[in-house]
N, C-alpha and C. Protein backbone atom coordinates (compact mmCIF):
# COMPACT_ATOMS: atom_id res chain seq x y z
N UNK A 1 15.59 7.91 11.73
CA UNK A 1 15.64 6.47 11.55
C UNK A 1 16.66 5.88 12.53
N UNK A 2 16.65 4.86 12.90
CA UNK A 2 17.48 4.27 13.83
C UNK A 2 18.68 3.40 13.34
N UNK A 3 19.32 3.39 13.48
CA UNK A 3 20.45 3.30 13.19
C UNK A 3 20.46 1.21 12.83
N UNK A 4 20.86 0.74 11.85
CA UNK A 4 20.62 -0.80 11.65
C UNK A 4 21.26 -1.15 10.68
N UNK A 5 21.90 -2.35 10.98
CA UNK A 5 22.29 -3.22 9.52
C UNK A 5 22.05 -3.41 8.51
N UNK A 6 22.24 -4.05 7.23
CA UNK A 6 21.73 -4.56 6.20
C UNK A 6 20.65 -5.63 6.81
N UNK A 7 21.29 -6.90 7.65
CA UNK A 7 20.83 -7.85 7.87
C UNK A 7 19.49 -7.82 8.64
N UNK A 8 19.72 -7.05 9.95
CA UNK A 8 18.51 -6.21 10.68
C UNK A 8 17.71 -5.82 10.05
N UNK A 9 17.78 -5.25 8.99
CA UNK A 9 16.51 -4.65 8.20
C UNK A 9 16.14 -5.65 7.26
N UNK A 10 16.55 -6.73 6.95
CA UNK A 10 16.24 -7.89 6.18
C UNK A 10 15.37 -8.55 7.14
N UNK A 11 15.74 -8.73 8.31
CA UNK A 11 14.64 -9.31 9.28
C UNK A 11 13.70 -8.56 9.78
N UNK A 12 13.93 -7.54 9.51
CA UNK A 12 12.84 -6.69 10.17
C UNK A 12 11.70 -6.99 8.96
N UNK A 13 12.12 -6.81 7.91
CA UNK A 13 10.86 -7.11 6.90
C UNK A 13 10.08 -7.80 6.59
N UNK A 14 10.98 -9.19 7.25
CA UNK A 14 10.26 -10.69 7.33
C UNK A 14 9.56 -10.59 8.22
N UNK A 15 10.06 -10.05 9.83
CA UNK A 15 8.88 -10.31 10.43
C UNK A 15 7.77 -9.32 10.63
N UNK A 16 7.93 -7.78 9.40
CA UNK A 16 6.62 -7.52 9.35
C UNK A 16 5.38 -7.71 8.39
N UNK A 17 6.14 -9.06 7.90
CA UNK A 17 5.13 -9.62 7.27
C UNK A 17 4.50 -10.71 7.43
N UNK A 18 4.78 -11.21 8.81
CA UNK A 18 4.46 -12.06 9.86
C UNK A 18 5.08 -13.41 9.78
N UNK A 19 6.33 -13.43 9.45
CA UNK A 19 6.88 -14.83 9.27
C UNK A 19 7.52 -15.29 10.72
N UNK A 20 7.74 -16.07 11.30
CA UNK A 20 8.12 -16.65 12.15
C UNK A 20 9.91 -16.91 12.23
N UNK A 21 10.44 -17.03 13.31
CA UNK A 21 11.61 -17.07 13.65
C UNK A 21 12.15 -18.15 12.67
N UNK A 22 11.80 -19.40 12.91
CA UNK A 22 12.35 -20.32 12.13
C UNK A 22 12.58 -20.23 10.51
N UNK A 23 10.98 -19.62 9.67
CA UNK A 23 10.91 -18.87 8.67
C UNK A 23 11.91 -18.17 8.02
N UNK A 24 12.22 -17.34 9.08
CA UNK A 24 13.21 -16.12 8.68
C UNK A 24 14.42 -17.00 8.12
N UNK A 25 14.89 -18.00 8.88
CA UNK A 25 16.13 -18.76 9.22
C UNK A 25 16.15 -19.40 8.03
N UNK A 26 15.19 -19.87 7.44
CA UNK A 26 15.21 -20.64 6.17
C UNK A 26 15.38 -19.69 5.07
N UNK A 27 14.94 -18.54 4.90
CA UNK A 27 14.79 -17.31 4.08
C UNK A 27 15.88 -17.08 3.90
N UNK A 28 16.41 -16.34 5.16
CA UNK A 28 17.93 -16.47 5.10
C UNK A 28 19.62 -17.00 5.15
N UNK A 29 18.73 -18.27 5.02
CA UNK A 29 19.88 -19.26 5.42
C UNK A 29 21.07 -18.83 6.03
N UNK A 30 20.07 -18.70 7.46
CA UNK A 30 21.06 -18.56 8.71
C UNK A 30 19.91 -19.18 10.12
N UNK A 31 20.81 -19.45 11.01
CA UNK A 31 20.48 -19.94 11.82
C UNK A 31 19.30 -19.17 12.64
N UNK A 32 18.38 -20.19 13.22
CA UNK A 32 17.47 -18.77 14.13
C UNK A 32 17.55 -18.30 15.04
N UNK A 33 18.94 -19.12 15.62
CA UNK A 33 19.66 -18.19 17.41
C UNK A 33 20.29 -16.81 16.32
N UNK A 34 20.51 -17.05 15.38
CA UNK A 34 21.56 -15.45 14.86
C UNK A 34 19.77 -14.87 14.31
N UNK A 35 18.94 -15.17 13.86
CA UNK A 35 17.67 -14.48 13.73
C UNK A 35 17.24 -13.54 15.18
N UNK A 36 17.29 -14.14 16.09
CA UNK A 36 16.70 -14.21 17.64
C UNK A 36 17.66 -12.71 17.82
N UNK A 37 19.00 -12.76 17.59
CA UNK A 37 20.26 -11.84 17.70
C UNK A 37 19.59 -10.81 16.87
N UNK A 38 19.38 -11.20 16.04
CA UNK A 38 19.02 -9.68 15.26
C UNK A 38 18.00 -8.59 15.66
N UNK A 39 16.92 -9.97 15.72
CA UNK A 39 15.82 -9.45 16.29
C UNK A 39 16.36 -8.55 18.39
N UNK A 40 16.48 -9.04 18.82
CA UNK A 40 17.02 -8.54 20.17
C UNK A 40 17.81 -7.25 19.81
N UNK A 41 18.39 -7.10 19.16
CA UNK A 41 19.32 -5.87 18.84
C UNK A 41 18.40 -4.98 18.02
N UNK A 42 17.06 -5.19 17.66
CA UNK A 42 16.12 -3.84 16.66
C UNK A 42 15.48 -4.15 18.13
N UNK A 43 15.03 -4.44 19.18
CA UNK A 43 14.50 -4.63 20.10
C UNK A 43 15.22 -3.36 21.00
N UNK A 44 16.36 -4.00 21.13
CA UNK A 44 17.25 -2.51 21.93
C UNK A 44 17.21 -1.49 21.28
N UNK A 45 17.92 -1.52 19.97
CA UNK A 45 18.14 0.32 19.41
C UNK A 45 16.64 0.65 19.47
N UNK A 46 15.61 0.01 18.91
CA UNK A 46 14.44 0.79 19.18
C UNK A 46 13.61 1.02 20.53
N UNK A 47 14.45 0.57 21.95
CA UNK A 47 13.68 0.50 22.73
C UNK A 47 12.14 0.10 22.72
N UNK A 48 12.27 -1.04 21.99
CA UNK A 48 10.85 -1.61 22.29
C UNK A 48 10.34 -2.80 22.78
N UNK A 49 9.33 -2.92 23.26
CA UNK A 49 8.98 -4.28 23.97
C UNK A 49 9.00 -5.56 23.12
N UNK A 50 8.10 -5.40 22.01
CA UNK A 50 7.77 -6.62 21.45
C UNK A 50 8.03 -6.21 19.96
N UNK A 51 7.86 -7.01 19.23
CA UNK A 51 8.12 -7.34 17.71
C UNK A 51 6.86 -6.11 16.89
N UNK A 52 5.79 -5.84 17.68
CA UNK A 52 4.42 -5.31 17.21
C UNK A 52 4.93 -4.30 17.57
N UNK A 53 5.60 -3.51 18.72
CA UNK A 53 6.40 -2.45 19.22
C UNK A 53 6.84 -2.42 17.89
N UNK A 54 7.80 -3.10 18.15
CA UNK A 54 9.26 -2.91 17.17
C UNK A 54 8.50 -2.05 15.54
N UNK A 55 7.54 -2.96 14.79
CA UNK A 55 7.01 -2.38 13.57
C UNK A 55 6.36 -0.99 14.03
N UNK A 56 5.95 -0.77 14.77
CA UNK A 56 5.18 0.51 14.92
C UNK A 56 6.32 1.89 15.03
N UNK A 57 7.03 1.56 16.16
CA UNK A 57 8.06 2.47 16.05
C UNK A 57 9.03 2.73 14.43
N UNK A 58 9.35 1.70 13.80
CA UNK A 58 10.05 1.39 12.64
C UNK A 58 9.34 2.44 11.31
N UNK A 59 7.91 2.07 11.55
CA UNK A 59 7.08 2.67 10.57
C UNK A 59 7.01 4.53 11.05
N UNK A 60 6.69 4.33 12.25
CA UNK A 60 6.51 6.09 12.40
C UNK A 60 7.85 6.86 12.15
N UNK A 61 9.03 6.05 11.94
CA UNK A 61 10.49 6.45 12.28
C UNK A 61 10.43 6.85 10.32
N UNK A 62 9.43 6.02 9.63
CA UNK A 62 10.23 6.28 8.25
C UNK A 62 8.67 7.82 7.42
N UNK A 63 7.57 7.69 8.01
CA UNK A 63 6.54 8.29 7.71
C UNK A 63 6.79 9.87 7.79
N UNK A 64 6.38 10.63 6.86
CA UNK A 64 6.64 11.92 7.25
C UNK A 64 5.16 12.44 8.69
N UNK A 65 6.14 13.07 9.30
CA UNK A 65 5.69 14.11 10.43
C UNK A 65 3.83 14.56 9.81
N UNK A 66 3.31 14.08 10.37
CA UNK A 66 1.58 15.32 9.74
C UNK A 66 1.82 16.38 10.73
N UNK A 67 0.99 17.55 9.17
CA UNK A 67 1.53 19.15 9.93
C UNK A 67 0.46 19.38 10.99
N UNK A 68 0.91 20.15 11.98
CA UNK A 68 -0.07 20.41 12.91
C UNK A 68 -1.02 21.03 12.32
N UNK A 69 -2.00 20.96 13.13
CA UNK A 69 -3.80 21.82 13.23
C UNK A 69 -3.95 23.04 13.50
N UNK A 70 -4.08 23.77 12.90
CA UNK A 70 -4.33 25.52 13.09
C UNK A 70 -5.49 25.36 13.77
């Protein structure tokens, strides 16, 4: 798993459930330049491009391994 905040993973949840920047901001009553921050920083530790990146990596990071094929 990659290493993340409380807060980071609070946004990460919002936006994999497709809520929008501003959204989030109201959710969490916080601003959406500190949303934008959060988001940019699960962007880096996960080395990923986009937000659709970001969930895919997030999800395979928590899924167990399938055993290989004999």
């Amino acid at each position: 798993m990659y290493p993340t905040t409380v807060k980071e993973r609070e946004v990460l949840s919002l936006i994999a459930v497709g809520l929008t920047t501003k959204e989030i901001a109201g959710r969490l009553n916080i601003s959406h330049h500190t949303v934008e921050t959060h988001r940019k920083n699960l962007l880096r530790k996960c080395q990923a491009k986009n937000s659709a990146e970001l969930i895919q990596k997030m999800i395979a990071a928590i899924m167990p391994q399938k055993p290989s094929q004999l």
